[in-house]
Structures are given as structure tokens and as C-alpha cells.
N, C-alpha and C. Protein backbone atom coordinates (compact mmCIF):
# COMPACT_ATOMS: atom_id res chain seq x y z
N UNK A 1 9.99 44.01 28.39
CA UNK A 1 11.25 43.99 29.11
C UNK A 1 12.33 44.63 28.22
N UNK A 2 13.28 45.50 28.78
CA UNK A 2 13.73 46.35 28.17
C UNK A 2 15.48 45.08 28.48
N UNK A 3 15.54 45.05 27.46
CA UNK A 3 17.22 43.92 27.81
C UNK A 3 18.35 45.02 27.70
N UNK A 4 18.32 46.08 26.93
CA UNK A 4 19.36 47.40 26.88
C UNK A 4 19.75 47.33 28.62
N UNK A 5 19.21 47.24 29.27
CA UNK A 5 19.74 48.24 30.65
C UNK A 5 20.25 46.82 31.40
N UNK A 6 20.62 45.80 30.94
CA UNK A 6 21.20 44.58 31.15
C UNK A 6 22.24 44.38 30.54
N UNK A 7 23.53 44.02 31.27
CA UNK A 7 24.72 43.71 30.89
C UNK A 7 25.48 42.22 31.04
N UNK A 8 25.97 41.66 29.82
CA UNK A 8 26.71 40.18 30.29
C UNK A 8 28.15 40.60 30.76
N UNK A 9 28.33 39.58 31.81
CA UNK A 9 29.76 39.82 32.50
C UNK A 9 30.39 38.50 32.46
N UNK A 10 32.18 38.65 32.55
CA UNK A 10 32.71 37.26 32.52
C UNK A 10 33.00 37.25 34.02
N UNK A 11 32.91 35.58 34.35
CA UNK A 11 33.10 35.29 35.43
C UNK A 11 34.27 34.78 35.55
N UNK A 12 35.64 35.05 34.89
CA UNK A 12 36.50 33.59 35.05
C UNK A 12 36.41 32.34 36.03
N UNK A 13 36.31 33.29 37.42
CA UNK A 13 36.26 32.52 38.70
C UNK A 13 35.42 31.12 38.57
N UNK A 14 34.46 31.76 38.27
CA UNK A 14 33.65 30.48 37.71
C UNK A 14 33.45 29.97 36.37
N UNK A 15 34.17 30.74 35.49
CA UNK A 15 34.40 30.03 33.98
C UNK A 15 33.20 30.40 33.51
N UNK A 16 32.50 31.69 33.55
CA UNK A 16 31.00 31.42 32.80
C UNK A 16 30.68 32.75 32.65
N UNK A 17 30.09 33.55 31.54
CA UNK A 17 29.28 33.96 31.24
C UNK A 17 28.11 34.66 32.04
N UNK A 18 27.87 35.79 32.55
CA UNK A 18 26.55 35.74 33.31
C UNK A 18 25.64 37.02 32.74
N UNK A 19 24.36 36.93 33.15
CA UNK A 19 23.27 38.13 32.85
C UNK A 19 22.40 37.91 33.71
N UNK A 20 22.50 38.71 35.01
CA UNK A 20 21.58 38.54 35.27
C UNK A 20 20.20 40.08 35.25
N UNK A 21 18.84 39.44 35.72
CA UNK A 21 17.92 40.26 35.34
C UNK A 21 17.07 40.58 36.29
N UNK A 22 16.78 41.21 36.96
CA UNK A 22 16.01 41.40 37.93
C UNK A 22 15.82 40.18 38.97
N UNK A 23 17.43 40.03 39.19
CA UNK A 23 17.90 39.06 40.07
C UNK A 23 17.97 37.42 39.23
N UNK A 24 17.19 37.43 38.33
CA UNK A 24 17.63 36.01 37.73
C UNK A 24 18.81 35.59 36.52
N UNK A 25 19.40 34.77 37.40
CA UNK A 25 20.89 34.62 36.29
C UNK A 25 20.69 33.82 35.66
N UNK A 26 21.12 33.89 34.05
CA UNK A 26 21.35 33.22 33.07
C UNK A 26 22.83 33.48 32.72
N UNK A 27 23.30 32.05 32.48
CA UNK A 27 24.85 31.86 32.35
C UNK A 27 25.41 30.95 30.88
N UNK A 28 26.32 31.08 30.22
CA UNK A 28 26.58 30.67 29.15
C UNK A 28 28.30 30.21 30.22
N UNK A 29 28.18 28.50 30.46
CA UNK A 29 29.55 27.89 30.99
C UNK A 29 30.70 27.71 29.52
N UNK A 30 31.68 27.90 30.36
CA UNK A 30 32.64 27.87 29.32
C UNK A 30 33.68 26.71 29.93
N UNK A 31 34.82 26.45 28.93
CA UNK A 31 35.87 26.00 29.33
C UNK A 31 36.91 26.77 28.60
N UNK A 32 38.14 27.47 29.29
CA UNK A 32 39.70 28.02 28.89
C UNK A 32 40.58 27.48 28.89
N UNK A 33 41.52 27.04 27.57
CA UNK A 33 42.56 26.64 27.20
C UNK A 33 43.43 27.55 27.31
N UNK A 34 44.20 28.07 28.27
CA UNK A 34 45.33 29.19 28.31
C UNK A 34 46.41 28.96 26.83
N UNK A 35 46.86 27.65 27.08
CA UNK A 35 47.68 27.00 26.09
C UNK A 35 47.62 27.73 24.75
N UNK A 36 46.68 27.42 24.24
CA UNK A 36 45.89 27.69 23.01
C UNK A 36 44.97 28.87 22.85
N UNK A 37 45.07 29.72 23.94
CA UNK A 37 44.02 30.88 24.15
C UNK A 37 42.72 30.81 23.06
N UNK A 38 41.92 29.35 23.88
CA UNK A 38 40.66 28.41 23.02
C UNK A 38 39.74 28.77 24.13
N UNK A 39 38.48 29.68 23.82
CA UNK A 39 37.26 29.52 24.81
C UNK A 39 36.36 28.67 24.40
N UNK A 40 35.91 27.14 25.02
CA UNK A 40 35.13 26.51 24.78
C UNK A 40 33.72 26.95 25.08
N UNK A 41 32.88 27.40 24.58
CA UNK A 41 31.80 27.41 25.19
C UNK A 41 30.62 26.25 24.77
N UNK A 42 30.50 25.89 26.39
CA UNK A 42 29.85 24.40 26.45
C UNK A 42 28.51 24.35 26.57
N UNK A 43 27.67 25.31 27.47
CA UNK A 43 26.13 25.06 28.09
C UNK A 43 26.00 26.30 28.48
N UNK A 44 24.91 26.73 27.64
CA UNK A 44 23.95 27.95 27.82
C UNK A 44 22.70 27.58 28.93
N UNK A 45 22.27 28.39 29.93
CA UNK A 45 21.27 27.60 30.70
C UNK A 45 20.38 29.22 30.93
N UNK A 46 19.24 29.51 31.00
CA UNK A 46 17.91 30.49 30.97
C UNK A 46 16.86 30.14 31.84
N UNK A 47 16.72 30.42 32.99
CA UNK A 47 15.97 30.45 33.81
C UNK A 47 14.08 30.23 33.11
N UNK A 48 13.91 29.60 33.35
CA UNK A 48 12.46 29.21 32.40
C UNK A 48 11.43 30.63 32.89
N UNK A 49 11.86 31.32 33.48
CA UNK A 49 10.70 32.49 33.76
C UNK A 49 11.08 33.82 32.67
N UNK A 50 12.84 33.46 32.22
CA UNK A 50 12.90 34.28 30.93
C UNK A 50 13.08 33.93 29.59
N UNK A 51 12.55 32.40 29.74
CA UNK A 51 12.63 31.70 28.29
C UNK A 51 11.61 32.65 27.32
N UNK A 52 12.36 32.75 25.93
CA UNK A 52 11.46 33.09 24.72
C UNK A 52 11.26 34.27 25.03
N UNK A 53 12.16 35.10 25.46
CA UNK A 53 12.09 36.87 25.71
C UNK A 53 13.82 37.11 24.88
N UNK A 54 14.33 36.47 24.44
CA UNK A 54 15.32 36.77 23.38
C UNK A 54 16.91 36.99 24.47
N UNK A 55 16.66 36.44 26.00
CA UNK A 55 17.99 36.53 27.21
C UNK A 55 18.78 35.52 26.46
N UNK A 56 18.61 34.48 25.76
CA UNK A 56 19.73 33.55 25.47
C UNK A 56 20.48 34.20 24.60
N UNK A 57 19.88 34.57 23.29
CA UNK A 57 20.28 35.30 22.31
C UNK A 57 21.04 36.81 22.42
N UNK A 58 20.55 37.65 23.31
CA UNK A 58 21.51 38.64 23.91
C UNK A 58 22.70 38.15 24.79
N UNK A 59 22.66 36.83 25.95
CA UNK A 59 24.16 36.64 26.33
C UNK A 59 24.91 35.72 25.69
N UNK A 60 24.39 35.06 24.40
CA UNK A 60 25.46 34.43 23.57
C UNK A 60 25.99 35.48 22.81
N UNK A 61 25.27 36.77 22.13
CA UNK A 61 26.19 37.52 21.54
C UNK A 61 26.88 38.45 22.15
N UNK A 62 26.99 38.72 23.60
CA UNK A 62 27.49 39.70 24.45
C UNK A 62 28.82 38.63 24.72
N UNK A 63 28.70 37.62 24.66
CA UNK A 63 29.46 36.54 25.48
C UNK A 63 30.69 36.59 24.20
N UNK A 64 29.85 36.97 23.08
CA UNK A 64 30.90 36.56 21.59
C UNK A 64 31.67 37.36 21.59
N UNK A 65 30.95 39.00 22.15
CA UNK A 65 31.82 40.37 21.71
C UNK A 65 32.79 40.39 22.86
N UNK A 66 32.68 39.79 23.93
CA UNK A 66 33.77 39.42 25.11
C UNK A 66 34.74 38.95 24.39
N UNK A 67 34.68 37.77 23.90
CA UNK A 67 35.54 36.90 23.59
C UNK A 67 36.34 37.53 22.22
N UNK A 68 35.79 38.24 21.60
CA UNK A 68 36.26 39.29 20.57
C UNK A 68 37.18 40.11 21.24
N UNK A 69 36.83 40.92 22.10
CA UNK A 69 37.76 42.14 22.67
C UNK A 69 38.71 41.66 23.58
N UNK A 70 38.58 39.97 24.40
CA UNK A 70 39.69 39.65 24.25
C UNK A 70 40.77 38.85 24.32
N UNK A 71 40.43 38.76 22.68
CA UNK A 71 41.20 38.44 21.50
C UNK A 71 41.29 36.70 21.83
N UNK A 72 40.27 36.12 22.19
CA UNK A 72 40.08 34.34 22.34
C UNK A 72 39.97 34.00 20.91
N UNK A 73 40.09 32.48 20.28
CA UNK A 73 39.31 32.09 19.86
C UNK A 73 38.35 31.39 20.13
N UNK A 74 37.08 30.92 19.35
CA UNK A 74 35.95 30.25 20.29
C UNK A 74 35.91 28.88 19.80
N UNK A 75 35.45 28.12 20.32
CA UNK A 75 35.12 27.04 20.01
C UNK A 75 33.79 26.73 20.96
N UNK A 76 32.88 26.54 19.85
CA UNK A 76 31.54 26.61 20.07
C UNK A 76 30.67 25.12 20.20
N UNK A 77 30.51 24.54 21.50
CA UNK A 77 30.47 23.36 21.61
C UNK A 77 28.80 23.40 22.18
N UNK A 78 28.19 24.59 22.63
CA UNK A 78 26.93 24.57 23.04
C UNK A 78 26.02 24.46 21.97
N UNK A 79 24.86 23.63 21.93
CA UNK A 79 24.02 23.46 21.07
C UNK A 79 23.01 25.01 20.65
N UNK A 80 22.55 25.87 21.51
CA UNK A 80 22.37 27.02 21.04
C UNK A 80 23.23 27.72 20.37
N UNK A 81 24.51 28.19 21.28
CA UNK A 81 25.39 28.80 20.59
C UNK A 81 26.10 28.29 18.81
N UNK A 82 25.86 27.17 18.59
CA UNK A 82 25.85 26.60 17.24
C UNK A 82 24.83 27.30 16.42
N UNK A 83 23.59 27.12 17.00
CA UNK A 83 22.41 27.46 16.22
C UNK A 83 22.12 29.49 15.75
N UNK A 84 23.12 29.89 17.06
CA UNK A 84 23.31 31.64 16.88
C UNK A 84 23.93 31.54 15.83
N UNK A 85 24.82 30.90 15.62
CA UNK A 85 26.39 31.07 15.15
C UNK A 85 26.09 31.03 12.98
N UNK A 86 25.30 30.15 13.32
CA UNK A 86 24.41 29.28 12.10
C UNK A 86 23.71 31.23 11.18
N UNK A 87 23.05 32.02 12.24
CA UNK A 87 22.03 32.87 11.79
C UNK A 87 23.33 34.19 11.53
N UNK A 88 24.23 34.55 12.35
CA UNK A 88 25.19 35.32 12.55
C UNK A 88 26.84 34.84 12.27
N UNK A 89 26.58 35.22 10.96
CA UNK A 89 27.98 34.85 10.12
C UNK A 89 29.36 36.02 10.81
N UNK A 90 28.51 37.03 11.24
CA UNK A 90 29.55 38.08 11.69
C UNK A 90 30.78 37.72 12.63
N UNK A 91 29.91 36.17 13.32
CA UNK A 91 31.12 35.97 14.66
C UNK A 91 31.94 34.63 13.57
N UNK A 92 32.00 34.47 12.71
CA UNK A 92 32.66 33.54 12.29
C UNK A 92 34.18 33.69 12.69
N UNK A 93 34.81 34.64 12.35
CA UNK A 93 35.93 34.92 12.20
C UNK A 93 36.33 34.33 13.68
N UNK A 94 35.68 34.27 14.59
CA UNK A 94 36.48 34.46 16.16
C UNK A 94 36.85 32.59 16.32
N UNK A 95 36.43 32.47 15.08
CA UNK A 95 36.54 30.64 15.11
C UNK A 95 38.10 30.42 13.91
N UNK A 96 38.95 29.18 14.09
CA UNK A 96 39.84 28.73 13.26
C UNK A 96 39.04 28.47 11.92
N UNK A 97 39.55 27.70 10.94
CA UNK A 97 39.16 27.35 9.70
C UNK A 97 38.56 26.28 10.10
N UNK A 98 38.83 24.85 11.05
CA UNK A 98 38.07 23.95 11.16
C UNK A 98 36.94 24.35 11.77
N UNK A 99 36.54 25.26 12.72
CA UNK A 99 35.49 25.59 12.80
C UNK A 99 34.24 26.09 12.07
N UNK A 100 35.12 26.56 11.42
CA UNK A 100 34.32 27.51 10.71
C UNK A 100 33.45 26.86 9.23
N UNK A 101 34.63 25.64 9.17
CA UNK A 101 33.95 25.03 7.89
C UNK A 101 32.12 24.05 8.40
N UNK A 102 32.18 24.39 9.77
CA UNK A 102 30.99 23.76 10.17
C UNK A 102 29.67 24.21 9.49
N UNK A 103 30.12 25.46 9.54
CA UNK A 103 28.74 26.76 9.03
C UNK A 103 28.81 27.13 7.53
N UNK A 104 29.59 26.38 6.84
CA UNK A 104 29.59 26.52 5.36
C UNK A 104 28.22 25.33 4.74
């Protein structure tokens, strides 16, 4: 499966993250703090017919470079997205200092 010719999109409408793949969506839910321009991201969910083909791992970091370009900070409350976050020091920055001291 070629994941290049697959794109993650934001949904605000529905607060989430999406990819889908030959019709099956995988979504990374969020929550937005306008206030605080804070993207919570809460629950990553992968359709079990594309588990362990690397779809979680491409829309948590598509989901990151969103939230990079624009200009959120994250707050990373999903148990995967912790565990990306853990391997890929690169997205640190998109987190405050209390966040960030998680991954030290």
C-alpha cells in the first residue's frame, strides 16, 4: 500500500483529523481552545483492516504538520500520539515547556 497518494485533512466541523483510504477513515479527534489557540488531541482511532500498515503513524504526523502551519500549540492527550511524540523529538517544539518536560 502506497500511503504517499493519501492525504490527512482537518475537519474543524467535526474537530478531527481525517485519512481516509480507499474509502476507510481513520481519524485523530481533537479538542480547540480558541482562547489559548491549544489543540488538544484526544483519540486516535484506525479501522482494524488498516491496523499495523503504519495509517496511525502517517495521520498523527500529518495531523502535527497541520497544527504546525497553523501556528496551534498541541497538547497531546492521546495515548498513541504520546508514544509518536516519545520517538519524534522534531514535534516537540509545537508543545509549551510543561509539555514538553513530559518527553525529557
Amino acid at each position: 500500500m502506497n500511503l504517499d497518494a493519501y492525504e490527512t485533512i482537518n475537519n474543524p466541523d467535526k474537530k478531527r483529523f481525517e485519512l481516509e483510504i480507499d474509502g476507510v477513515l481513520s481519524v485523530i479527534e481533537y479538542t480547540f481552545k480558541k482562547s489559548t489557540n491549544q489543540m488538544f488531541l484526544v483519540h486516535t482511532e484506525v479501522d482494524p483492516s488498516l491496523r499495523g500498515k503504519g495509517v496511525a503513524s502517517k495521520i498523527v504526523k500529518e495531523a502535527l504538520d497541520i497544527i504546525r502551519k497553523e501556528g496551534h500549540e498541541l497538547v497531546p492527550l492521546c495515548p498513541f500520539v504520546v508514544a509518536f511524540l516519545k520517538k519524534h523529538k522534531e514535534y516537540h517544539d509545537l508543545m509549551n515547556e510543561k509539555n514538553q518536560a513530559r518527553f525529557k
